[in-house]
Structures are given as C-alpha cells and as structure tokens.
Protein backbone atom coordinates (compact mmCIF):
# COMPACT_ATOMS: atom_id res chain seq x y z
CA UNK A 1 89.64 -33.16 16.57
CA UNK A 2 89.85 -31.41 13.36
CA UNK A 3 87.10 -33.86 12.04
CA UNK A 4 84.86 -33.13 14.66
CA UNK A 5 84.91 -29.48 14.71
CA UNK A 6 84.33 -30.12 10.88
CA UNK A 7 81.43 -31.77 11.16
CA UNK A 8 79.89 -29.76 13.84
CA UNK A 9 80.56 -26.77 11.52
CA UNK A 10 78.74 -28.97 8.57
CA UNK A 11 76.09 -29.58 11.27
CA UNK A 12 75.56 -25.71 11.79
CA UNK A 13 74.97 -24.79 8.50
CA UNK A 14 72.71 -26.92 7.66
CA UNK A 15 71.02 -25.66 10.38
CA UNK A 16 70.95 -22.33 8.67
CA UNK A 17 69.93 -23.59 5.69
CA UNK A 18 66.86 -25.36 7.25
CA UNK A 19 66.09 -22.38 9.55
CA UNK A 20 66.21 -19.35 6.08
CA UNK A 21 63.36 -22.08 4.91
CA UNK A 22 61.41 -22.28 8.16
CA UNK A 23 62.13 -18.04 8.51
CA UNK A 24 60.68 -17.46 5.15
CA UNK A 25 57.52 -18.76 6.02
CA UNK A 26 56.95 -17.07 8.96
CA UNK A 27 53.92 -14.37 9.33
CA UNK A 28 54.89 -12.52 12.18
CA UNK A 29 57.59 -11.45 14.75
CA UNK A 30 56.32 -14.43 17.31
CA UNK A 31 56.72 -17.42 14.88
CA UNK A 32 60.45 -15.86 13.89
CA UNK A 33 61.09 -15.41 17.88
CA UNK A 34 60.22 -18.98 18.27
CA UNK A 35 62.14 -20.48 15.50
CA UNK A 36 65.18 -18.24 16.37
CA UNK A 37 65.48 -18.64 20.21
CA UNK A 38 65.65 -22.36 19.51
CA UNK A 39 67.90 -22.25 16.72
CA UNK A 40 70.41 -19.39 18.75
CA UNK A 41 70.76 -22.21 21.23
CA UNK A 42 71.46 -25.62 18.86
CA UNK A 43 74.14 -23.41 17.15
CA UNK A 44 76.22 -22.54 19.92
CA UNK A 45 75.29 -25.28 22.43
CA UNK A 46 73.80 -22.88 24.80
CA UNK A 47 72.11 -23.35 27.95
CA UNK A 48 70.05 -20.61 27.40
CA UNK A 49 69.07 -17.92 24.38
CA UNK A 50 67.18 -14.58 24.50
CA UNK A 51 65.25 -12.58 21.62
CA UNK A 52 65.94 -8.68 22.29
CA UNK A 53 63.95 -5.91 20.31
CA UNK A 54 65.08 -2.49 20.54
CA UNK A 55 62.05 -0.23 22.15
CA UNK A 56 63.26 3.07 21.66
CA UNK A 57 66.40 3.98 24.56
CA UNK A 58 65.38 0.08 26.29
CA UNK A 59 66.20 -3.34 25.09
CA UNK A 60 62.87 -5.70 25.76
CA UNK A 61 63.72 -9.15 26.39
CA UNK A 62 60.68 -10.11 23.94
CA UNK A 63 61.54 -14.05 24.52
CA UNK A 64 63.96 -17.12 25.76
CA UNK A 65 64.66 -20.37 25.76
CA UNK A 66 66.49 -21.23 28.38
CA UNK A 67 67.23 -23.81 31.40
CA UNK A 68 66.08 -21.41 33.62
CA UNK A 69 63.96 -18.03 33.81
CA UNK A 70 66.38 -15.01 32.81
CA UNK A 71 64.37 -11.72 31.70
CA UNK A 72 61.40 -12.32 29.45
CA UNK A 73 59.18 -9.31 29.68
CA UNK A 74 61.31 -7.35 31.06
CA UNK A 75 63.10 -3.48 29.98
CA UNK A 76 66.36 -2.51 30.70
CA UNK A 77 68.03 0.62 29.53
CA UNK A 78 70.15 0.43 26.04
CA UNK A 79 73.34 1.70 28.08
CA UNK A 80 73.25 -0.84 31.20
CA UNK A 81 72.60 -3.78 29.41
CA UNK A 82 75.03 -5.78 26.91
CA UNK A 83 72.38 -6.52 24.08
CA UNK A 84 72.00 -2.18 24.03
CA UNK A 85 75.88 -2.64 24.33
CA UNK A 86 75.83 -4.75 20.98
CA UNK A 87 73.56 -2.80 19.39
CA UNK A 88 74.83 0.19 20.35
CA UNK A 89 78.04 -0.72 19.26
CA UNK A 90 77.19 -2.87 15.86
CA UNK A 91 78.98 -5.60 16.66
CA UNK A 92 79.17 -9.14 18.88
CA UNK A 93 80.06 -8.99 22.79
CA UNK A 94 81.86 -12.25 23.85
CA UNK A 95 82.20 -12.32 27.79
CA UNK A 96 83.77 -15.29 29.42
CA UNK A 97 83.17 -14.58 32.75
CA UNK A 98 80.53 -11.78 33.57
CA UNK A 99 81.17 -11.08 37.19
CA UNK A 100 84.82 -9.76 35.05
CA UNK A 101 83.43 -7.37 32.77
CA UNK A 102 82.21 -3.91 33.80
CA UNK A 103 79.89 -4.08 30.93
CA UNK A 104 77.48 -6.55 33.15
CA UNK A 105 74.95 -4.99 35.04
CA UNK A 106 75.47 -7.62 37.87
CA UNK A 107 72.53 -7.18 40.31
CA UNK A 108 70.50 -8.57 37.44
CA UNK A 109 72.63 -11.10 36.80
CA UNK A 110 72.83 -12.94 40.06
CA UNK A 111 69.49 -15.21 40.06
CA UNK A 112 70.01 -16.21 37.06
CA UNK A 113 72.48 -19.23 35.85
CA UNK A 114 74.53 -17.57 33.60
CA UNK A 115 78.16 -17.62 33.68
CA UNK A 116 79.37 -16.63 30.60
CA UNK A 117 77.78 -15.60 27.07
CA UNK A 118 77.62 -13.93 24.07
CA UNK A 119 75.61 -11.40 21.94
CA UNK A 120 75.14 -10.30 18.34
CA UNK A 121 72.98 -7.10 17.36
CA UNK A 122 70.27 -7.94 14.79
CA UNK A 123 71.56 -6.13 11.52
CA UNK A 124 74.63 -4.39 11.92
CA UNK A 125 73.65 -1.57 10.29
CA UNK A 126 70.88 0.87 12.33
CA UNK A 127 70.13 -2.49 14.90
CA UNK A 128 66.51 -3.83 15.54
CA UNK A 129 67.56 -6.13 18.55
CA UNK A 130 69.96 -8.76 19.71
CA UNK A 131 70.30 -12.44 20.39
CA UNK A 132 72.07 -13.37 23.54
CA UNK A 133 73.91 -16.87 24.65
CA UNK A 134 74.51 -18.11 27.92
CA UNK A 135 76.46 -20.56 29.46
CA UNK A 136 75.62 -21.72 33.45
CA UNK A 137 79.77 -23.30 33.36
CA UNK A 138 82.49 -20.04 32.46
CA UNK A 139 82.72 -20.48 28.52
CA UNK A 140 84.32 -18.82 25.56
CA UNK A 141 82.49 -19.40 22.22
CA UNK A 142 84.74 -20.06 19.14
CA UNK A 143 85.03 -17.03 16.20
CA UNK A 144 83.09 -19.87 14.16
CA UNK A 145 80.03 -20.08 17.00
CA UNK A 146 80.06 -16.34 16.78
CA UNK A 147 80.18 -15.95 13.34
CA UNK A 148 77.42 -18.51 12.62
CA UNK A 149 75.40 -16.33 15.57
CA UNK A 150 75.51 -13.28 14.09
CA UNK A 151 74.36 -15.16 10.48
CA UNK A 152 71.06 -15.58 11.96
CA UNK A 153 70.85 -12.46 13.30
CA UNK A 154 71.32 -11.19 10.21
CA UNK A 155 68.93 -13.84 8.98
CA UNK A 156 66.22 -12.72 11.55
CA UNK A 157 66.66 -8.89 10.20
CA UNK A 158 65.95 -10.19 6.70
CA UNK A 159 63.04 -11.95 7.84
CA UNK A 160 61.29 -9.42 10.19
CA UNK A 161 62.00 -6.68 7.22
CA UNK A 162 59.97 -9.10 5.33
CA UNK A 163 56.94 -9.32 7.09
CA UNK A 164 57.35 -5.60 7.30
CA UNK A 165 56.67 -5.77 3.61
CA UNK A 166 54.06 -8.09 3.39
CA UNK A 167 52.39 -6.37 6.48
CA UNK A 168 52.14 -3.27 4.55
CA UNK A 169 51.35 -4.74 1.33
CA UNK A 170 48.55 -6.65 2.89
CA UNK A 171 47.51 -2.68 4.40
CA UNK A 172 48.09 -1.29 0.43
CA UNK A 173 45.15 -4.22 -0.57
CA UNK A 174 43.05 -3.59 2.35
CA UNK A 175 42.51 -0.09 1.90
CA UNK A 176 42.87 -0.55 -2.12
CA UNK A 177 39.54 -3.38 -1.90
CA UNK A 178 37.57 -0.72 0.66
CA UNK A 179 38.15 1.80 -1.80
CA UNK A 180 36.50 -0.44 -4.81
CA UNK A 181 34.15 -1.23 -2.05
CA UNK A 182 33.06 2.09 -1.30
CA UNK A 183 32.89 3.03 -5.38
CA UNK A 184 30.74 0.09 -5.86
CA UNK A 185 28.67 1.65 -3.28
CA UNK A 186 28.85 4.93 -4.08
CA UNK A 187 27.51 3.70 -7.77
CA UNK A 188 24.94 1.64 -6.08
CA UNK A 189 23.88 4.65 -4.24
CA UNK A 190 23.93 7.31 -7.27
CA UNK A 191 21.56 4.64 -8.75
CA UNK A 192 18.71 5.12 -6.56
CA UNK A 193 19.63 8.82 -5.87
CA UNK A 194 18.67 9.06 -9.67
CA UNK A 195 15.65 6.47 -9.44
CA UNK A 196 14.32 8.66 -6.17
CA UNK A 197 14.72 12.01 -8.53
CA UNK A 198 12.94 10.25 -11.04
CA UNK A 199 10.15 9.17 -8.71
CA UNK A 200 9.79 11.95 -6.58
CA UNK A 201 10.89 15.02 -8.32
CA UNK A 202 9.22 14.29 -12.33
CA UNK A 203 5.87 14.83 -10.98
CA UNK A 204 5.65 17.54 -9.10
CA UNK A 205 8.20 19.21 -12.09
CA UNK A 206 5.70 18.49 -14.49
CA UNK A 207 2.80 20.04 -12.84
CA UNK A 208 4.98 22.63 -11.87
CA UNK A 209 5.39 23.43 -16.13
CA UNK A 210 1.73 22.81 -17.03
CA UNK A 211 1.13 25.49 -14.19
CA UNK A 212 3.65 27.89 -15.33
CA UNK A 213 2.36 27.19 -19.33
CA UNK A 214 -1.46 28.10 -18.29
CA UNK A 215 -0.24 30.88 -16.65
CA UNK A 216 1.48 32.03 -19.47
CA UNK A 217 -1.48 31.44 -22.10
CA UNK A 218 -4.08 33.37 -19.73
CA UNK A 219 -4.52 37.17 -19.95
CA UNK A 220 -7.01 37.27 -17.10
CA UNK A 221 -5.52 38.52 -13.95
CA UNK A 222 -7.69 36.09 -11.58
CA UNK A 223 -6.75 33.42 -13.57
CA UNK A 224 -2.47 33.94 -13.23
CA UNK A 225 -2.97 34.98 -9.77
CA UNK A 226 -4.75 31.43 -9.28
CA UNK A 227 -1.86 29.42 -11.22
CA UNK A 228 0.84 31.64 -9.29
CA UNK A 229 -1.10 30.16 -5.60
CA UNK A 230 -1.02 26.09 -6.96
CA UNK A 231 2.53 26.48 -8.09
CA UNK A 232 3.51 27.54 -4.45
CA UNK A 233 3.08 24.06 -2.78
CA UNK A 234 4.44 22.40 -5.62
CA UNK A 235 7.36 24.43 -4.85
CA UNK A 236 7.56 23.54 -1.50
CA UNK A 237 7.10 19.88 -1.88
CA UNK A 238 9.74 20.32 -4.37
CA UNK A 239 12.23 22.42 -2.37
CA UNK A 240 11.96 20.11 0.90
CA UNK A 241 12.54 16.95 -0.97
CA UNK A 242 15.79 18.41 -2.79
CA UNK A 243 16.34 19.47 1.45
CA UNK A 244 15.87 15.64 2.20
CA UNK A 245 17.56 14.26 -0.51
CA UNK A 246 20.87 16.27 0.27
CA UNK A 247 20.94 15.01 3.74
CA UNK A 248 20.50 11.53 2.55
CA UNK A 249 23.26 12.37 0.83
CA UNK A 250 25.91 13.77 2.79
CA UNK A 251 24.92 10.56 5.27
CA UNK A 252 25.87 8.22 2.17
CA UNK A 253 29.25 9.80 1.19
CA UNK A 254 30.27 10.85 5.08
CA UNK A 255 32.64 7.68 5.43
CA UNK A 256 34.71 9.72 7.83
CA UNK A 257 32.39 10.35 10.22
CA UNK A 258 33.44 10.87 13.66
CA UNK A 259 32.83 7.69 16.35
CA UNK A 260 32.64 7.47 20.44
CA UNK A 261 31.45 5.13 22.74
CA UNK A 262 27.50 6.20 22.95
CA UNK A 263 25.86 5.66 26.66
CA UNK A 264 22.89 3.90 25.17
CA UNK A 265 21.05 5.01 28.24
CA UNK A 266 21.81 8.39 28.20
CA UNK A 267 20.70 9.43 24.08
CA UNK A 268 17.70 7.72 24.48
CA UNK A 269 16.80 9.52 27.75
CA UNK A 270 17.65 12.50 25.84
CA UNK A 271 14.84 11.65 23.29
CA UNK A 272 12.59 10.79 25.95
CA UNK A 273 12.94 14.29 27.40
CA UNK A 274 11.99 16.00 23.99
CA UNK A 275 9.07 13.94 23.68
CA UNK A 276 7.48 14.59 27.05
CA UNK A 277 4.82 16.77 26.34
CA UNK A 278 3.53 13.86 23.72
CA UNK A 279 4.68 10.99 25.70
CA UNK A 280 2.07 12.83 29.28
CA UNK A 281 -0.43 13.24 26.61
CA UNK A 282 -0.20 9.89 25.42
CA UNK A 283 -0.25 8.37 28.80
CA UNK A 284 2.53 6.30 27.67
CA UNK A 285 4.34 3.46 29.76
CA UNK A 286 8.39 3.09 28.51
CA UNK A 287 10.47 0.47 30.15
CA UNK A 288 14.05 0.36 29.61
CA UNK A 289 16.87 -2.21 29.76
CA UNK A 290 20.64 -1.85 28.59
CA UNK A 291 22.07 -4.12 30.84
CA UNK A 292 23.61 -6.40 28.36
CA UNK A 293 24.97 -3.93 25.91
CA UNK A 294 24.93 -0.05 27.84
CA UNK A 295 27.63 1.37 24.91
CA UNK A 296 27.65 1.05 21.02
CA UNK A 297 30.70 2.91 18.91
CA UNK A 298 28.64 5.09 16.97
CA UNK A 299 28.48 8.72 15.30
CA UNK A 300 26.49 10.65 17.97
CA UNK A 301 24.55 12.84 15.46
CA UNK A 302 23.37 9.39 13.58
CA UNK A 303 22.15 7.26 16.77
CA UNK A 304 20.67 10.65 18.04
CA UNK A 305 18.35 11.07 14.66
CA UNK A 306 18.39 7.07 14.70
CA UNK A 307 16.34 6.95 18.20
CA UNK A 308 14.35 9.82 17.98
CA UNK A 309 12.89 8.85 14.45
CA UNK A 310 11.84 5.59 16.06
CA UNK A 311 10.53 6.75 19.29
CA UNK A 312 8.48 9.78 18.03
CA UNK A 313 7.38 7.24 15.21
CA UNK A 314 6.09 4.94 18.31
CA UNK A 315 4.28 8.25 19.98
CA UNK A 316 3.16 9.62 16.69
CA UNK A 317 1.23 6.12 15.66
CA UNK A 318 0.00 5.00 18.28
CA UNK A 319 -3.69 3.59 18.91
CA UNK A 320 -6.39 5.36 20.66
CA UNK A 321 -8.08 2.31 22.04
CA UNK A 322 -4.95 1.36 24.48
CA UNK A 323 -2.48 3.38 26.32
CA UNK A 324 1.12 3.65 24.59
CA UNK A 325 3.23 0.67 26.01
CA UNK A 326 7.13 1.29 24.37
CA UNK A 327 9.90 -1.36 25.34
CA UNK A 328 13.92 -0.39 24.62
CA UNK A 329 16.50 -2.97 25.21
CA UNK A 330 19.65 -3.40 23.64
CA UNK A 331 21.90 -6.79 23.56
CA UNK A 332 24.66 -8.00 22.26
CA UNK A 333 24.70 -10.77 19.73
CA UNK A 334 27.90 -12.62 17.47
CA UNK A 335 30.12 -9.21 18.33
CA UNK A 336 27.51 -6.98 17.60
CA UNK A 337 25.68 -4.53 19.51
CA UNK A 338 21.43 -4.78 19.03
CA UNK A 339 18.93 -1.88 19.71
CA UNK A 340 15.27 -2.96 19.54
CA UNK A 341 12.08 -0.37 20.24
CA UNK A 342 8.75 -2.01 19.97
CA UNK A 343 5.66 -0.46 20.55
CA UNK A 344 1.81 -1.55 20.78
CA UNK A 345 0.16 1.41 18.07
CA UNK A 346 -1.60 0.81 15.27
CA UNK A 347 1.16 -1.65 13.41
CA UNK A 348 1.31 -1.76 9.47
CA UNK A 349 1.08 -4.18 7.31
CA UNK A 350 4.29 -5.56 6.41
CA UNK A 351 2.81 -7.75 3.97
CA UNK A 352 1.33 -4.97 2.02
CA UNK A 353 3.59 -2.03 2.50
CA UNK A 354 7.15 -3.98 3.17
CA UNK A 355 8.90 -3.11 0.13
CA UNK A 356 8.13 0.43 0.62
CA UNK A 357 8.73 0.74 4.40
CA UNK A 358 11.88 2.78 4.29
CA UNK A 359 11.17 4.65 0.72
CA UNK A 360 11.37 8.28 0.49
CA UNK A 361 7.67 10.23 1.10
CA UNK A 362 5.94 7.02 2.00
CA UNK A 363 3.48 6.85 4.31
CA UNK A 364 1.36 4.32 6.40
CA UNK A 365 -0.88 6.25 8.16
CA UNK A 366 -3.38 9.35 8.07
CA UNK A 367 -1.40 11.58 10.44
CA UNK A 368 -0.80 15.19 9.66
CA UNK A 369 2.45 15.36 10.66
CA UNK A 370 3.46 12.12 8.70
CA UNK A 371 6.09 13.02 5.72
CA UNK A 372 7.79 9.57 5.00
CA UNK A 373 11.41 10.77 5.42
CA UNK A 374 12.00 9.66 8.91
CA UNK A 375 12.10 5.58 8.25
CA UNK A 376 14.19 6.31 5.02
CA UNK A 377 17.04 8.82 6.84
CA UNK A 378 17.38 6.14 9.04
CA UNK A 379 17.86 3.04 7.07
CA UNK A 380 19.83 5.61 5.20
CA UNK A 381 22.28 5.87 8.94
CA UNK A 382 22.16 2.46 9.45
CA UNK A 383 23.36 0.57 6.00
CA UNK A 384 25.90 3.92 6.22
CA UNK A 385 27.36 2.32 9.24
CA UNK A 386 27.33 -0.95 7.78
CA UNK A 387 24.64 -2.23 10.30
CA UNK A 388 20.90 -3.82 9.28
CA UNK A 389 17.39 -2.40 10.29
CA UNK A 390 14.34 -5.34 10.56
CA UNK A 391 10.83 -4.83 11.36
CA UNK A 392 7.86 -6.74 12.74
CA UNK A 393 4.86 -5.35 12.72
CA UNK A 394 1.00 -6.37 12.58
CA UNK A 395 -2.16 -4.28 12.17
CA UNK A 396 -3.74 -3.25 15.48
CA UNK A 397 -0.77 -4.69 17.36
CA UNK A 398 2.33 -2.61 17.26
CA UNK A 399 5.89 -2.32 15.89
CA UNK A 400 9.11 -3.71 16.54
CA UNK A 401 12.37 -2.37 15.04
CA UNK A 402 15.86 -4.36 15.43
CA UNK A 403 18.89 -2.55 14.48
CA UNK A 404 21.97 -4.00 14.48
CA UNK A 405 24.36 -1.16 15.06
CA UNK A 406 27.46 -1.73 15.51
CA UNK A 407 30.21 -3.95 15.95
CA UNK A 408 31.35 -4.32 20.05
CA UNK A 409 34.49 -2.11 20.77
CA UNK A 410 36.19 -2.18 24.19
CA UNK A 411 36.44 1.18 25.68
C-alpha cells in the first residue's frame, strides 16, 4: 500500500515538473487554462476540473474538463459559490459530500454529477481564481492530493503573472518602435518642409530684397512708390505659402487626431451641397455608390477637406466640349476601406507632370482660381493617416483618384 501511494506521489510530481515546462511556454491565459484543467484532473483522479477567474465580486467559470457539462461560461457571486469561498478565504475547501455542507449553493449543483470535491484559490495571497475537483462517487481527497492541487495553483499564478509581464513588455516595444517610427517620420518630413522652403520661399525672398535694395538706392518718389506696389504681391505670395505650409504642418505632427465612424454618404453629400451653384452651372451628372463600404474610421475635418479638394478639383477642370460626368464609390479591399472619384474633364498628363502632381504651388491647368495647394494638403491627410492616394488620368479624358483610407473598424 505504502508502495503504491509512493509511486503515485512520484507519478504526481513529475507531473508538475512536466506541466512548470509546458506553463512556461504558454502565451496567454487560454493555453495555461488548457494545460491546467487537464493537469487539475490527472493529479487528483478527478472526474471533472474547473478553471475559475475572479471578475470583480463573481467567480467566472472561464473553463472545464469534465465527464459532464458543469458551469463553463457562467457567473456566480464570490459569496454563494465555494471557489469565491476559497478565494475569499485563502485557502483549500475539501467537501466530501456537498448536499452536507451549507457552503454549497445546491440548486446549482443538482444537474450536474458531482458528489464531492475540492478547491484551491490561485495564489494565496490577494487570489486571481480557483481550481475546483469533482468527484460523481462521495470522495475525500488525501492532504497529499490537496497539497499537490494547490502547487499548481500556485504554479498557474506564476505563470499568468508572467504573461502579464511579457504582455506589457511586448506594449513597452510597441509603443517604444511607433515612437522611432514617428521620429523617423517626423525627420523625413522636416526634410522636405526645408526642401519646400527652399523651393518656394528663396525666390520670391530674393526678389522681395532686390525690390527693397532699388527702393532704397532711388531718390525719386515715383520710382519707391513703384518698388513699394511690386513688393506687395510678393508679400502675399509669400505670406499665404508660410499660411499653407503651417497647415501642412500641424496635419504632419497631429498624430492624436480625433477618429469616428464617417457616413461616407453623408460628407460627400455635404460637399455636393457647397458645390451646387458650380455643379447647375456645369450641368454636371454625379452618381453615387457606397454600398460596399458606407463607413471609414477617419478624422472628420481630414475626409471633409479630403472630398471637397477632389470634387471641386473635378468641377473646377472640367472640359467645355462635354457635360461633367463624376462617379463616387467606395469598396472595401484586404481590410481596407477605398474611396475613388473619377471624372471626365480635361485629364493631365501623368506622364509629364506625375512627379509633381501633389507638390506644393503646382499647377496643371490655366484656371484662375488654380493655386496648387489642394492635391498637396491632401496627400499631406492621407500618408498622415497612413493610407495611399493613386491617380489615373489622360489628356482630354478625365481623372480618377483612389484613396485608400483607412483600415475597416466595426462600429
């Protein structure tokens, strides 16, 4: 007898052993649940074991292994139910015969098998949970059973503490690489901030100086009075690009901004509405379809400026031998959300002017009201948001823009 109570004792701990080395390589609370409710089980001979986390003033039966269903999925209050009892209490509860002990709720126990078991609070100190026994014949496990129960309980704490660790470590990284991320594109970005000073400000400045220097030099009246009038446009170009560069800007280092589920739909009807007056004069035809992606999750100010760029872009250019024809649709595509606007104006020539499309102050186009800043703010949104802009286009033909916005997000 003595012999083989020794060697079921060797048996258990090796058990142990085996389960610290499959515990210690598990990456989150289901693959310890599912080592441990099998292991609870083998130790004690069990007909039946149950994982129990502590949720606040309930015990959640978060798994089992058992003959039978018991309680998986289900919450019971920590002071009606013998796992809250253990952890309540910091220590095992060993009940022979349940229907005995005024500790049992009862009602919950009578579809179930069990007869008799026992349960051990995960970490005696401050509890995380329980693992419960059962028994479907009346039962009373040994001190040994109970001891080596309570070992892996304590086991379990060590290992769910751990992947607390690594969880958060993992977080530390994360947010440490987006940071080195977002200085390698802030660098990026102060690049060409200091490449579009030097190509659109050095100019103007310089004029600006040789105007101000002739000024100086003259004595004739006329003659100041006529430098004084060129420098004023110089001025203006000069103070409207600083304007445009800011805004590009603030875009660029606004990582923070504020997201919602946009009603595709509803912002671009929004546009539409400003651009009545030129859409009637335009005799325009707009068709519309956002069945297959009607949301993206996307800064409201951005997809606002976003649509109306494009869509007064479509008016703005469009050919006098044809009537306007503009298609929307958006789609979804490999968990993203699409937006494409086409149009049938006067096109440009993407083989020509494609490395310049989207650069500050360029322009396609003899229109008066054409500045160049409308394509760049809006690459500017859309590589801010970590999304792409393409474009199709032919001479004579029309336009088409695809922007891939934003990654799909249930509401």
């Amino acid at each position: 007898m003595k012999q083989t109570q020794l060697t079921a004792e060797l048996i258990s701990t090796e058990l142990l052993v085996t389960t610290v080395q499959e515990l210690s390589l598990a990456r989150d609370i289901d693959a310890v649940m599912k080592i441990v409710r099998t292991v609870a089980r083998k130790l004690t001979g069990a007909d039946g074991a149950t994982f129990v986390l502590r949720d606040g003033d309930l015990c959640f039966y978060a798994d089992e292994d058992a003959i039978s269903p018991l309680w998986k999925g289900s919450r019971f209050p920590m002071e009606t139910c013998i796992s809250g009892w253990a952890m309540l209490n910091r220590q095992p509860a060993v009940i022979e015969d349940i229907y005995q002990d005024a500790r049992i709720p009862v009602d919950a126990y009578r579809p179930t098998f069990v007869k008799s078991l026992v349960t051990v609070p995960i970490r005696t100190i401050d509890p995380i949970g329980a693992i419960g026994n059962y028994w479907a014949k009346h039962r009373k496990p040994t001190p040994q059973q109970v001891a080596l129960l309570q070992a892996l309980a304590d086991i379990t704490a060590v290992s769910i503490e751990n992947i607390g660790v690594r969880d958060r470590l993992k977080e530390k990284l994360k947010e440490r690489n987006k940071m080195l991320n977002q200085l390698k594109v802030q660098q990026e970005q102060l690049q060409e901030f200091t490449q579009i000073i030097a190509h659109n400000i050095r100019a103007p400045l310089s004029n600006l100086i040789i105007l101000n220097d002739l000024m100086r030099q003259t004595e004739a009246i006329d003659d100041k009075m006529l430098y004084l009038e060129k420098q004023q446009p110089v001025i203006d170009f000069l103070h409207e690009t600083f304007e445009e560069l800011v805004s590009a800007t603030q875009v660029k280092a606004d990582f923070s901004v504020e997201k919602d589920h946009i009603e595709l739909e509803k912002v671009t009807n929004k546009t539409l509405n400003l651009l009545q007056g030129e859409i009637v004069k335009a005799n325009a035809h707009i068709t519309q379809d956002f069945s297959k992606a009607t949301t993206a999750y996307y800064p409201l100010k951005y997809i606002d400026s976003i649509i109306f760029n494009l869509l007064s872009n479509a008016v703005k250019y469009r050919s006098p031998d044809r009537d306007l024809q503009i298609n929307i649709k958006s789609y979804k595509k490999s968990g993203w959300v699409y937006l494409e606007i086409s149009d049938n104006g006067l096109g440009i020539d993407i083989q020509k002017h494609g490395n310049k499309l989207f650069k500050l102050h360029k322009t396609f186009h003899k229109h008066p009201e054409a500045k160049g800043f409308g394509l760049f703010i809006t690459k500017t949104q859309i590589d801010a948001m970590g999304g792409h802009i393409k474009v199709k286009s032919k001479p004579e033909e029309g336009t088409k823009f695809t922007i891939k916005l934003s990654k799909e997000k249930t509401l």
